[in-house]
PDB file of N, CA and C in Angstrom:
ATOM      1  N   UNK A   1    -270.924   0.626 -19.115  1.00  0.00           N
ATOM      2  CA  UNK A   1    -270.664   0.809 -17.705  1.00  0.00           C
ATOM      3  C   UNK A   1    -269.859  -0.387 -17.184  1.00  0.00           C
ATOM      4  N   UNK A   2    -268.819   0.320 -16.574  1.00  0.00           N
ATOM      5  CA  UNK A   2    -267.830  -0.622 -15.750  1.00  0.00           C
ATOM      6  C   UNK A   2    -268.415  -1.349 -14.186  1.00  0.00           C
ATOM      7  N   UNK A   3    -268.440  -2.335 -13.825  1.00  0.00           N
ATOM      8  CA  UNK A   3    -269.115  -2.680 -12.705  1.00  0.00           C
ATOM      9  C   UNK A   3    -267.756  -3.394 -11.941  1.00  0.00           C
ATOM     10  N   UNK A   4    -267.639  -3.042 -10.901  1.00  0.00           N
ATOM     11  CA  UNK A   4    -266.030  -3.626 -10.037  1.00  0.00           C
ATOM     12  C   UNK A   4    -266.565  -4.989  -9.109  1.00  0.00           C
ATOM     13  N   UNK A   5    -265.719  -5.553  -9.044  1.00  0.00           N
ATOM     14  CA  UNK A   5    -266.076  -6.851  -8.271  1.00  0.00           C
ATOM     15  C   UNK A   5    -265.343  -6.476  -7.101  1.00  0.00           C
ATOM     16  N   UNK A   6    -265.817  -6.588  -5.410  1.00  0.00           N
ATOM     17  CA  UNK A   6    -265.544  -6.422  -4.163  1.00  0.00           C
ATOM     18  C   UNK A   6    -264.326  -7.315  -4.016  1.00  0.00           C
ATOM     19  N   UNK A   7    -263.260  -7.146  -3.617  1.00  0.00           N
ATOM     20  CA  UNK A   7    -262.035  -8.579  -3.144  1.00  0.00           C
ATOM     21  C   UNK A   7    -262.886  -9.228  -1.762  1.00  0.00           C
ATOM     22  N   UNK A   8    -262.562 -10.643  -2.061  1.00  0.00           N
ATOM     23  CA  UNK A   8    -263.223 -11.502  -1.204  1.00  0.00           C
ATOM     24  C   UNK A   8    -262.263 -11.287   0.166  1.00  0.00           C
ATOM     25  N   UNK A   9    -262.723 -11.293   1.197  1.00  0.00           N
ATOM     26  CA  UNK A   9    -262.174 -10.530   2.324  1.00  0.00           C
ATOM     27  C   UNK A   9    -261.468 -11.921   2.742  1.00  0.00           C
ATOM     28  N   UNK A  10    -260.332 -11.652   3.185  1.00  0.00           N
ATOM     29  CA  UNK A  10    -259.271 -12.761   3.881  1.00  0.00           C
ATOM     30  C   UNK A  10    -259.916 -13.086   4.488  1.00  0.00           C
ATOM     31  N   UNK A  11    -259.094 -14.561   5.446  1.00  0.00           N
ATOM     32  CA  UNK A  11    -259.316 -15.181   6.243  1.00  0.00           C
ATOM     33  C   UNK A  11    -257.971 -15.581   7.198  1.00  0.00           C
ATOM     34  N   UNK A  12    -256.612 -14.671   6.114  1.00  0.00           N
ATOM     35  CA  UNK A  12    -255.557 -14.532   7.005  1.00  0.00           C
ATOM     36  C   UNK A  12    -255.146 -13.748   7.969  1.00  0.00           C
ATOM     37  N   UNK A  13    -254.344 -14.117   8.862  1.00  0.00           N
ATOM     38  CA  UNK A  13    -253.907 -13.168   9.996  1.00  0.00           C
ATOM     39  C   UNK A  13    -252.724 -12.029   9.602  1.00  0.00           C
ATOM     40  N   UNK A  14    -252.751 -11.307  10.234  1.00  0.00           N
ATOM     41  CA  UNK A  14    -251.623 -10.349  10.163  1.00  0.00           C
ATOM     42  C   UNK A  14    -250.193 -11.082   9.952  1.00  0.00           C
ATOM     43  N   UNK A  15    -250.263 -11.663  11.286  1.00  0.00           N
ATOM     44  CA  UNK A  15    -249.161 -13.144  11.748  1.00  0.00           C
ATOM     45  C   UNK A  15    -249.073 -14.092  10.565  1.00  0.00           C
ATOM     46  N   UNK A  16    -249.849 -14.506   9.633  1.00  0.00           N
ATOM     47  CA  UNK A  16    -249.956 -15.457   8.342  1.00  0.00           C
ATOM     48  C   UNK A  16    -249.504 -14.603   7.735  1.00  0.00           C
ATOM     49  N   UNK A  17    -249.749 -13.256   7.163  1.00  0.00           N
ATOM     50  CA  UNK A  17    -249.178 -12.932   5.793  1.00  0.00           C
ATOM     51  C   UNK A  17    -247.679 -12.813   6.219  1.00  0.00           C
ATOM     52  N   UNK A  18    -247.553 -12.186   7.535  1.00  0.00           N
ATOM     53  CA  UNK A  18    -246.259 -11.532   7.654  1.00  0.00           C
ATOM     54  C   UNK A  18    -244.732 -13.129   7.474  1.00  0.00           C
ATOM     55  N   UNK A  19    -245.564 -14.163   7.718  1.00  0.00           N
ATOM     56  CA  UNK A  19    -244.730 -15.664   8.162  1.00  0.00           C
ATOM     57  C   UNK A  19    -244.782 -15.657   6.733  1.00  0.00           C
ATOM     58  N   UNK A  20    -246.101 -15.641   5.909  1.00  0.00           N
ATOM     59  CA  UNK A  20    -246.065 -16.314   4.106  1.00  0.00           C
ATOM     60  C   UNK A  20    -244.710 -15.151   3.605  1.00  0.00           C
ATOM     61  N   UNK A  21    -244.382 -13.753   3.692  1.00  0.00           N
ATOM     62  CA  UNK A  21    -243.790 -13.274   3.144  1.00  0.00           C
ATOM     63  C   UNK A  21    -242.807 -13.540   3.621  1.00  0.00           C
ATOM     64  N   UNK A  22    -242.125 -13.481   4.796  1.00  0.00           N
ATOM     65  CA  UNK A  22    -240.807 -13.875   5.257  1.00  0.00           C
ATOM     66  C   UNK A  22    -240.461 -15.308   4.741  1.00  0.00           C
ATOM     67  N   UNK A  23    -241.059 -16.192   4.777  1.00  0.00           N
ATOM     68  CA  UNK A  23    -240.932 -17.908   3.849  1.00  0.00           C
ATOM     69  C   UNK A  23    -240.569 -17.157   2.557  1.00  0.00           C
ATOM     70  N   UNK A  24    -241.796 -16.417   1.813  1.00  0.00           N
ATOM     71  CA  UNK A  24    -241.013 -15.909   0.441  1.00  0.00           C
ATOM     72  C   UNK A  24    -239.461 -15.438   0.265  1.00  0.00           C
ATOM     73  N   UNK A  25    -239.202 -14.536   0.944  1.00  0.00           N
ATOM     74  CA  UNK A  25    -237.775 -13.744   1.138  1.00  0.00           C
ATOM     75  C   UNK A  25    -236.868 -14.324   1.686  1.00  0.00           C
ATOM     76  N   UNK A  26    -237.374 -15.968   2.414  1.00  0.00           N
ATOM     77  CA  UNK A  26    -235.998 -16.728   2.746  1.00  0.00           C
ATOM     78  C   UNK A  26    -235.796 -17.645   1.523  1.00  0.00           C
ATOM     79  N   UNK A  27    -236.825 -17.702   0.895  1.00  0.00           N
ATOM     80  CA  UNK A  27    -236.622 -18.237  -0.140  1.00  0.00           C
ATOM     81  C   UNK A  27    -235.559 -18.248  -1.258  1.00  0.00           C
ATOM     82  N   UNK A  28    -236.088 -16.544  -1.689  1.00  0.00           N
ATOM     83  CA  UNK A  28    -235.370 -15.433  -2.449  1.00  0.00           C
ATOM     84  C   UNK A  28    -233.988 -15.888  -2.315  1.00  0.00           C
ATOM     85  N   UNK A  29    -233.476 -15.572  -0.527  1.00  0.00           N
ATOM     86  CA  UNK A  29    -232.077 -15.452  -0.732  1.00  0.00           C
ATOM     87  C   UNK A  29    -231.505 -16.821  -0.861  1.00  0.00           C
ATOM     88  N   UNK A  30    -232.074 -17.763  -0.590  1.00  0.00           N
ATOM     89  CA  UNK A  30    -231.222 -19.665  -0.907  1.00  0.00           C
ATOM     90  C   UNK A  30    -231.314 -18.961  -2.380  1.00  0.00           C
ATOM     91  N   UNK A  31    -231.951 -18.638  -2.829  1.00  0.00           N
ATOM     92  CA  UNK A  31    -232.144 -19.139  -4.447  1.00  0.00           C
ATOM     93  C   UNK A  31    -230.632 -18.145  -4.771  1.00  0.00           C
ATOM     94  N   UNK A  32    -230.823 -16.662  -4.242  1.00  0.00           N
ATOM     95  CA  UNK A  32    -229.475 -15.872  -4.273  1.00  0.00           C
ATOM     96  C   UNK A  32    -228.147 -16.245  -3.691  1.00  0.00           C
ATOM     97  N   UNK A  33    -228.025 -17.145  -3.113  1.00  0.00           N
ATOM     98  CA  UNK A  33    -227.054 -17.545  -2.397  1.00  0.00           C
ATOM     99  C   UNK A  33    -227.304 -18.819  -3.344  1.00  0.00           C
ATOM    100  N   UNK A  34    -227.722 -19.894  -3.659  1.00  0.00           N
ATOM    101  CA  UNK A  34    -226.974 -20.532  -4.728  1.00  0.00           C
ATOM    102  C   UNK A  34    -226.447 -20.081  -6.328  1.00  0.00           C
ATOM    103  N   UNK A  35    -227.591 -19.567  -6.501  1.00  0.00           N
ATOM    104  CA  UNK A  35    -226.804 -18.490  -7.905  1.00  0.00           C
ATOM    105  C   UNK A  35    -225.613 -17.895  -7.774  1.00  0.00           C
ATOM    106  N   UNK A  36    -224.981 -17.318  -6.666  1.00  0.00           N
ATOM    107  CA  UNK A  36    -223.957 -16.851  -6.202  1.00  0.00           C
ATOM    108  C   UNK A  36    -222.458 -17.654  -6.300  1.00  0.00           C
ATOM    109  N   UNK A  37    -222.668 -18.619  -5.655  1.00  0.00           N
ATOM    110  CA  UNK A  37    -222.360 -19.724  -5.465  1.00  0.00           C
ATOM    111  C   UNK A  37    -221.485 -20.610  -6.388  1.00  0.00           C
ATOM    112  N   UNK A  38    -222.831 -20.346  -7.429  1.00  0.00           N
ATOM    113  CA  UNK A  38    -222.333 -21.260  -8.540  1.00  0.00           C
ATOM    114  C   UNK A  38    -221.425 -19.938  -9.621  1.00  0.00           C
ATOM    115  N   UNK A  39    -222.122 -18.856  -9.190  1.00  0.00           N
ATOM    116  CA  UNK A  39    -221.354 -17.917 -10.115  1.00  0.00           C
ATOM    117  C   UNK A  39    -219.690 -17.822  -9.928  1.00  0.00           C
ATOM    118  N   UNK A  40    -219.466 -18.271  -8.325  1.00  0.00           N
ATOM    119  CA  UNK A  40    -217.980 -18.256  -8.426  1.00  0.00           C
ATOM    120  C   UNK A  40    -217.179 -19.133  -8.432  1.00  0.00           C
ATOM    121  N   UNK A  41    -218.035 -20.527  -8.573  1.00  0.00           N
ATOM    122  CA  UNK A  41    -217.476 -21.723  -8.765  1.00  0.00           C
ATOM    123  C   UNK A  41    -217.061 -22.067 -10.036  1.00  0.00           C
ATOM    124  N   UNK A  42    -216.738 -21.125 -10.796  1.00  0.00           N
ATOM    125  CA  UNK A  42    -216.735 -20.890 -12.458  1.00  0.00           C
ATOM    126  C   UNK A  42    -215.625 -20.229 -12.728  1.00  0.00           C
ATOM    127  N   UNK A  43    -215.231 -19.566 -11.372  1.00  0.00           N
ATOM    128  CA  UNK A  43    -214.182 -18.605 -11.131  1.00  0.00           C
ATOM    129  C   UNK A  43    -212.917 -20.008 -11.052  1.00  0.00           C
ATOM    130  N   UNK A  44    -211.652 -19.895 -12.064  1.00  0.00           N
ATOM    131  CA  UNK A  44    -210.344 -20.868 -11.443  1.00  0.00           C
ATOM    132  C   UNK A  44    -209.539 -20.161 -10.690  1.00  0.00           C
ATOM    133  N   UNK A  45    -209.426 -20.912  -9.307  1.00  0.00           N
ATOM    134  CA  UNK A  45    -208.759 -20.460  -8.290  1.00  0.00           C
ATOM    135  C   UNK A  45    -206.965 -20.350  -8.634  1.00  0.00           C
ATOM    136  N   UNK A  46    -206.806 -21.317  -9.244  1.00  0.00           N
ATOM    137  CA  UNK A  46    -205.140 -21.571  -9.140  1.00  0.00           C
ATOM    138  C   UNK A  46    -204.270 -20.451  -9.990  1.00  0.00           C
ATOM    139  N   UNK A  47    -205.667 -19.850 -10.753  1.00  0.00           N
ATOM    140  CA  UNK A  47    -205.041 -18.395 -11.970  1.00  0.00           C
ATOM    141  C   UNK A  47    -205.228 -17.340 -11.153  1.00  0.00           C
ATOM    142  N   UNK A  48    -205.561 -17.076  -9.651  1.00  0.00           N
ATOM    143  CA  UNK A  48    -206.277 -15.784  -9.157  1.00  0.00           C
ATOM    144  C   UNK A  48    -205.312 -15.121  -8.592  1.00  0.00           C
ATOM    145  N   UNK A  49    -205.597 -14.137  -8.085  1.00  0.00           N
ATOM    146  CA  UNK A  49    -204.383 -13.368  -7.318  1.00  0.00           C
ATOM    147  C   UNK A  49    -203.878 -14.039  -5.623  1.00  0.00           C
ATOM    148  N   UNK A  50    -204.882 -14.674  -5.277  1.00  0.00           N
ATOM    149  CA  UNK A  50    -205.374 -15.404  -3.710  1.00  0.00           C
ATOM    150  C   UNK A  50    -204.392 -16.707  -3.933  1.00  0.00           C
ATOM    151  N   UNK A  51    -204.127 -16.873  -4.993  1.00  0.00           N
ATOM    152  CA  UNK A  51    -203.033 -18.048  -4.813  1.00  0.00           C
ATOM    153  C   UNK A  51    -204.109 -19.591  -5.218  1.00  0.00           C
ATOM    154  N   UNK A  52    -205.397 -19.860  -4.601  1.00  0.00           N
ATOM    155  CA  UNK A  52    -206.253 -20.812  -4.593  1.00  0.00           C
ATOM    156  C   UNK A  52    -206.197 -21.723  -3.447  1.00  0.00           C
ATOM    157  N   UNK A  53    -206.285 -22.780  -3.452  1.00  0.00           N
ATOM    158  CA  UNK A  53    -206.545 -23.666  -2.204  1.00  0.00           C
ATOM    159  C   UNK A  53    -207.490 -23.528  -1.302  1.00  0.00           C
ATOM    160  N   UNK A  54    -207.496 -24.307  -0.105  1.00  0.00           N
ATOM    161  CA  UNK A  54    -208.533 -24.011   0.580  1.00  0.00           C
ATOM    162  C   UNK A  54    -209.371 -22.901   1.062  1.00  0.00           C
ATOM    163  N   UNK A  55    -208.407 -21.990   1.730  1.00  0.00           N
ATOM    164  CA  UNK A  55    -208.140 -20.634   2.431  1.00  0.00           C
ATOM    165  C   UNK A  55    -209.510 -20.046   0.982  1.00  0.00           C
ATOM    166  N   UNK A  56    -208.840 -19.931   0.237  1.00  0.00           N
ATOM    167  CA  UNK A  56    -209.996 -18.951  -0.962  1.00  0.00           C
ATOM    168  C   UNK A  56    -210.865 -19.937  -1.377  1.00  0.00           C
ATOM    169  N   UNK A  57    -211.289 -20.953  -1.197  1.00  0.00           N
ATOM    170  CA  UNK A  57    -212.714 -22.052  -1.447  1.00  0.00           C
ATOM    171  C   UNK A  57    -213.801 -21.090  -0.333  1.00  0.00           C
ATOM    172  N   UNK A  58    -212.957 -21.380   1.045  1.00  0.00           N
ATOM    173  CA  UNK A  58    -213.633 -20.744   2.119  1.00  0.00           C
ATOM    174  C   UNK A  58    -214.342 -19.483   2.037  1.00  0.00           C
ATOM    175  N   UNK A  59    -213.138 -18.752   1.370  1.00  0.00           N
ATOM    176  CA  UNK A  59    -213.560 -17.039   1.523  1.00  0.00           C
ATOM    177  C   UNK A  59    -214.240 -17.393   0.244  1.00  0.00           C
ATOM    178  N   UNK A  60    -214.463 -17.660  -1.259  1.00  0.00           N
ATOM    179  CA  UNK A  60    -215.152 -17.679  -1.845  1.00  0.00           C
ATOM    180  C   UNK A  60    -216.686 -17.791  -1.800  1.00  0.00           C
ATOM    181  N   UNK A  61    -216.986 -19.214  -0.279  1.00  0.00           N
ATOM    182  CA  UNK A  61    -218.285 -19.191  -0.405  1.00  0.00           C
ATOM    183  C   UNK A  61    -218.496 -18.421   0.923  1.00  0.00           C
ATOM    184  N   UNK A  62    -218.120 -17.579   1.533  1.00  0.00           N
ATOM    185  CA  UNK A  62    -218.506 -16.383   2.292  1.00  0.00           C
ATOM    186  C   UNK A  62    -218.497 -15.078   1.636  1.00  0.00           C
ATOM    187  N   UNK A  63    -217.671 -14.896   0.800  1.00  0.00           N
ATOM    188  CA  UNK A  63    -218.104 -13.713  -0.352  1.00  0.00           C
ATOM    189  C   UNK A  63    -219.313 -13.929  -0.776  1.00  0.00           C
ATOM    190  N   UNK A  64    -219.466 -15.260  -1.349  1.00  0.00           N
ATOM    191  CA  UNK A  64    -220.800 -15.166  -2.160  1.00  0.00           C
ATOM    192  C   UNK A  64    -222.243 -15.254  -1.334  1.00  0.00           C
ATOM    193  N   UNK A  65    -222.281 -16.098  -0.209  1.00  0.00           N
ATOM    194  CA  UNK A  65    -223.453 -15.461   1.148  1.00  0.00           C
ATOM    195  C   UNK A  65    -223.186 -14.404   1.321  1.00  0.00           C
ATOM    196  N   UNK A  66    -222.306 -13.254   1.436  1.00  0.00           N
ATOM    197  CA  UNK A  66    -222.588 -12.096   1.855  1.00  0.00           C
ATOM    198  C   UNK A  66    -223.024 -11.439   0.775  1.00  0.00           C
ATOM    199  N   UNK A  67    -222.929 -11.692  -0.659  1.00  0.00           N
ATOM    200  CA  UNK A  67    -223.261 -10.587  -2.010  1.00  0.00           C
ATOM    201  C   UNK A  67    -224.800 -11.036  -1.978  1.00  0.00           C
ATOM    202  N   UNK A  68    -225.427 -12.355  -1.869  1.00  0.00           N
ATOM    203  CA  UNK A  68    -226.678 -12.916  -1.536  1.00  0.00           C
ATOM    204  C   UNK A  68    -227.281 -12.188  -0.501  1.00  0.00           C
ATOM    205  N   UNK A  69    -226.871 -11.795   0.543  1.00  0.00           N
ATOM    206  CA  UNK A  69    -227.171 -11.919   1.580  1.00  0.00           C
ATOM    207  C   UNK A  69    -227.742 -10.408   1.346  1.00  0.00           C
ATOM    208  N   UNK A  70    -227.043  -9.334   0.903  1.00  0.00           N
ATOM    209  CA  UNK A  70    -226.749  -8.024   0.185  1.00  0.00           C
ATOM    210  C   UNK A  70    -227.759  -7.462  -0.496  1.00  0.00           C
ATOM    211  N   UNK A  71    -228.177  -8.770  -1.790  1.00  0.00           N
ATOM    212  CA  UNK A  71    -229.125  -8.230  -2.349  1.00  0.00           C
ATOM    213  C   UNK A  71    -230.165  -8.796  -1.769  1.00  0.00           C
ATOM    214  N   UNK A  72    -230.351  -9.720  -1.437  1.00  0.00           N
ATOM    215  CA  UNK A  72    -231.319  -9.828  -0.747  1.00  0.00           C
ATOM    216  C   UNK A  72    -232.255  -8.453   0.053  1.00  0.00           C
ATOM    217  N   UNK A  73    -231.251  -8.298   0.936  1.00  0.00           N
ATOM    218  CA  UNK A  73    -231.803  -7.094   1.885  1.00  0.00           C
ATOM    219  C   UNK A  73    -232.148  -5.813   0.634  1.00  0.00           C
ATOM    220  N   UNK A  74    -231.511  -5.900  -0.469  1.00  0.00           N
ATOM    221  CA  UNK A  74    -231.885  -4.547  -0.964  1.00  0.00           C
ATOM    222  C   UNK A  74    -232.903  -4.872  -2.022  1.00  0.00           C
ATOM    223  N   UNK A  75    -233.627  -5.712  -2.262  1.00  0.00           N
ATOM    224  CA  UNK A  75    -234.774  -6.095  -2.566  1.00  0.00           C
ATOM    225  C   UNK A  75    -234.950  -7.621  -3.864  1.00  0.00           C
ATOM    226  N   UNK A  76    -233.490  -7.460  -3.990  1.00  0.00           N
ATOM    227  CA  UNK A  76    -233.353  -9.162  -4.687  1.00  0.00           C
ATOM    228  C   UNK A  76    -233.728  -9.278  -5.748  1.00  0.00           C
ATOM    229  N   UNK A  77    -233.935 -10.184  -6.353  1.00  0.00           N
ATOM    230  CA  UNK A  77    -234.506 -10.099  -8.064  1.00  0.00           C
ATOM    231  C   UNK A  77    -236.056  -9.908  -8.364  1.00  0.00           C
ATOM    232  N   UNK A  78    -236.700 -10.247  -7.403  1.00  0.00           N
ATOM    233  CA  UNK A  78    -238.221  -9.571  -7.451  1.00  0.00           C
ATOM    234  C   UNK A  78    -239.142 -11.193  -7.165  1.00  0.00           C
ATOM    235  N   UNK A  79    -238.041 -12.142  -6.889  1.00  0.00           N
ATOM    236  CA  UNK A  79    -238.324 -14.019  -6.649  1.00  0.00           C
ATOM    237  C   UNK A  79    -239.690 -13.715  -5.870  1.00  0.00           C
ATOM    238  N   UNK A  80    -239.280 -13.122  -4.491  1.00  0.00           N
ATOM    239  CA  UNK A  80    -240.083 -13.658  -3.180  1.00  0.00           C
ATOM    240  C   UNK A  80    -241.524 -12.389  -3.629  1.00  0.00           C
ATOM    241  N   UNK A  81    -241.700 -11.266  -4.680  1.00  0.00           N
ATOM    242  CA  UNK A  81    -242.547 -10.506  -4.783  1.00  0.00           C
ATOM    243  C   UNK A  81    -243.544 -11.564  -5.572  1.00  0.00           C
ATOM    244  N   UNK A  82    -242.817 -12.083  -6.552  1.00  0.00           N
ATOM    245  CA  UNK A  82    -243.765 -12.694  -7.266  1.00  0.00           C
ATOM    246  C   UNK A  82    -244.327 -14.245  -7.291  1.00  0.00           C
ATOM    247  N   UNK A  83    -243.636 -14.463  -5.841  1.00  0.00           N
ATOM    248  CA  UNK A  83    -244.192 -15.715  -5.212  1.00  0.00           C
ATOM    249  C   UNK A  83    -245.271 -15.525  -4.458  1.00  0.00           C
ATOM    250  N   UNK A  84    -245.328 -14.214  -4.081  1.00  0.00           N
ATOM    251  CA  UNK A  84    -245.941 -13.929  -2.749  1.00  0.00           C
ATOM    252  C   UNK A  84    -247.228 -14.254  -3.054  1.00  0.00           C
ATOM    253  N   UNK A  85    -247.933 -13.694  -4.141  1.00  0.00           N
ATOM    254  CA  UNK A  85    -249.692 -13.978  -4.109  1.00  0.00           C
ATOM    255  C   UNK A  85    -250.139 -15.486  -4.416  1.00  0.00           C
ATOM    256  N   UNK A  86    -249.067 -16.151  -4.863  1.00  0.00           N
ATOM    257  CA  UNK A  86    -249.690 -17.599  -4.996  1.00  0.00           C
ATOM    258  C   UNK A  86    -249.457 -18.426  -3.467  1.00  0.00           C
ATOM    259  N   UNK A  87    -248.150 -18.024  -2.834  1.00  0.00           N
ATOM    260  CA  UNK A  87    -248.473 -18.492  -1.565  1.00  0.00           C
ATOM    261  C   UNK A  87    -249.246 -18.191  -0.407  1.00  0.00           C
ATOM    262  N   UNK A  88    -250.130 -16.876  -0.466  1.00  0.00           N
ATOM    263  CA  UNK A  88    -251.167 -16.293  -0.145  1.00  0.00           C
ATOM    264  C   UNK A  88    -252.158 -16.901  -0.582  1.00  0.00           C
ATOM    265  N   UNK A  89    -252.118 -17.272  -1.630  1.00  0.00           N
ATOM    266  CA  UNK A  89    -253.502 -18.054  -2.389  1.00  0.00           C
ATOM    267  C   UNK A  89    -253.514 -19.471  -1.432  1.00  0.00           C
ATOM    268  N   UNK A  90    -252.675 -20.171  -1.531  1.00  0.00           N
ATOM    269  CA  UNK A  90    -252.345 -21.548  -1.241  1.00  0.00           C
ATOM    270  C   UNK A  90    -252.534 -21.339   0.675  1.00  0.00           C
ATOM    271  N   UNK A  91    -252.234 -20.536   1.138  1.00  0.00           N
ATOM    272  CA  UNK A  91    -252.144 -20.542   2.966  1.00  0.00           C
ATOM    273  C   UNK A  91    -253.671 -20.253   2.836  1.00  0.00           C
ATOM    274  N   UNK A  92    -254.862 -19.300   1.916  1.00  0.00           N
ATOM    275  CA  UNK A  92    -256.113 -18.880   1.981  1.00  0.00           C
ATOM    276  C   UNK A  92    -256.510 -19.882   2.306  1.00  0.00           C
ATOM    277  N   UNK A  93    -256.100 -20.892   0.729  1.00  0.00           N
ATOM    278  CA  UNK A  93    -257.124 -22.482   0.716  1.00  0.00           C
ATOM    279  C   UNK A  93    -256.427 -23.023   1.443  1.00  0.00           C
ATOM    280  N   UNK A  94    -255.816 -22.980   2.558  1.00  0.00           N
ATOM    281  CA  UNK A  94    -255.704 -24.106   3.231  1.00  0.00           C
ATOM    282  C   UNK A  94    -256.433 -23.870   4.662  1.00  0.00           C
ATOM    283  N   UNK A  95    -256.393 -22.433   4.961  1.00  0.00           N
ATOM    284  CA  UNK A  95    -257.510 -21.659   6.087  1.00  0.00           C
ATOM    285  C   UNK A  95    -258.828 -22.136   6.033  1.00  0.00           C
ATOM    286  N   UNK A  96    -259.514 -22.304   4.379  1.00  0.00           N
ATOM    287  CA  UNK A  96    -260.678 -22.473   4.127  1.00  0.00           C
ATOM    288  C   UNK A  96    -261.192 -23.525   4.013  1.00  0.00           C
ATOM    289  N   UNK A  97    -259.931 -24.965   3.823  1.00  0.00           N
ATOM    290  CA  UNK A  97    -260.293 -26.118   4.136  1.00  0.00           C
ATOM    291  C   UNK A  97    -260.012 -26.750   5.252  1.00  0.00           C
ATOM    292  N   UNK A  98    -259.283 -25.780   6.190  1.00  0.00           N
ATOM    293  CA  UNK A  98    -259.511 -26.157   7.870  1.00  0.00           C
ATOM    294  C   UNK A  98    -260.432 -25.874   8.375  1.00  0.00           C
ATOM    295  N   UNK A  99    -261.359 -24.514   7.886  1.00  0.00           N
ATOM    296  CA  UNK A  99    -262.513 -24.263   8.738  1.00  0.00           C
ATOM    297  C   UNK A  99    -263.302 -25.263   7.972  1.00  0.00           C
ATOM    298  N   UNK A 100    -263.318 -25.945   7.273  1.00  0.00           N
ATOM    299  CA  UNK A 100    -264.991 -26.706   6.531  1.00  0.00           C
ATOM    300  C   UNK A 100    -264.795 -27.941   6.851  1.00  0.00           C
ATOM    301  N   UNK A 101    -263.733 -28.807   7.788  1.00  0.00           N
ATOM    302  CA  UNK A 101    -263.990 -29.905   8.147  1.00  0.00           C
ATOM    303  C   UNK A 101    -264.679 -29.955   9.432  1.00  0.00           C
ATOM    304  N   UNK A 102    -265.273 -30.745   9.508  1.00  0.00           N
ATOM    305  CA  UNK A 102    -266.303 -31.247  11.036  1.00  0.00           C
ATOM    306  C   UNK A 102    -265.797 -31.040  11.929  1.00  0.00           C
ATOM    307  N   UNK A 103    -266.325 -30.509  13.381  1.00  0.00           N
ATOM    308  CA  UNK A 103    -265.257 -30.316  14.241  1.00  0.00           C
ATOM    309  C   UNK A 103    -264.738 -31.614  15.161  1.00  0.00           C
ATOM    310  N   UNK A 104    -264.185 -31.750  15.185  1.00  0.00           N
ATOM    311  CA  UNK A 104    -263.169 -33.196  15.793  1.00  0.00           C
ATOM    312  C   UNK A 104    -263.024 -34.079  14.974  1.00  0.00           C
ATOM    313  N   UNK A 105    -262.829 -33.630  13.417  1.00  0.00           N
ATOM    314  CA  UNK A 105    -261.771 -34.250  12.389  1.00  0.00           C
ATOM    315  C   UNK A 105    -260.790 -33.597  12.197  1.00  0.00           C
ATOM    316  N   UNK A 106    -260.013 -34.402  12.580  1.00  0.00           N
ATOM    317  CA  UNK A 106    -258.142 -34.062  12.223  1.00  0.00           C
ATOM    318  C   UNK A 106    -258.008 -35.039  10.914  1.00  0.00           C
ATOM    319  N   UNK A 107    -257.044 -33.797  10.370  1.00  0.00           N
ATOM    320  CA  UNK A 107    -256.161 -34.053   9.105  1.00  0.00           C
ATOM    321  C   UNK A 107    -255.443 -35.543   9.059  1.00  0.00           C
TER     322      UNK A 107
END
């Protein structure tokens, strides 16, 4: 016989998970927007069709925030999914060691 263990009931807010996941997913996209980044900084400008110089440095790193920016919104490499329960873990214990100090001790 299988016996299930109950999940220990939060102590986060609606407002906490929804802030921990959005921190995750801004995360996501820096991390997509430098991968990006560097992916076209690999690219030589002076062989391209754009001619090179400044003008395409510019548009280069606005191409690459917007392809970041892109996947991001369409769900990204899976970064900010599989960050999410350890920074849930980490905002829990930090809920649980704000409520257990004395009251009128500050951090």
């Amino acid at each position: 016989m299988i016996t299930q263990v109950a999940p220990k009931p939060s102590t986060l807010s609606f407002d906490q998970i929804a802030q921990v996941r959005r921190q995750a997913e801004e995360f996501e996209g820096i991390f997509l927007n430098t991968l990006t980044k560097q992916m076209f900084s690999s690219i030589k400008t002076d062989e391209s069709a754009m001619g090179g110089g400044f003008g395409e440095q510019t548009w280069r790193s606005m191409q690459a925030e917007q392809l970041a920016a892109t996947m991001s919104q369409n769900g990204g490499l899976g970064v900010a999914e599989q960050l999410l329960p350890d920074l849930l873990a980490l905002q829990e214990a930090a809920n649980t060691q704000n409520n257990i100090l004395p009251k009128g001790t500050y951090k």
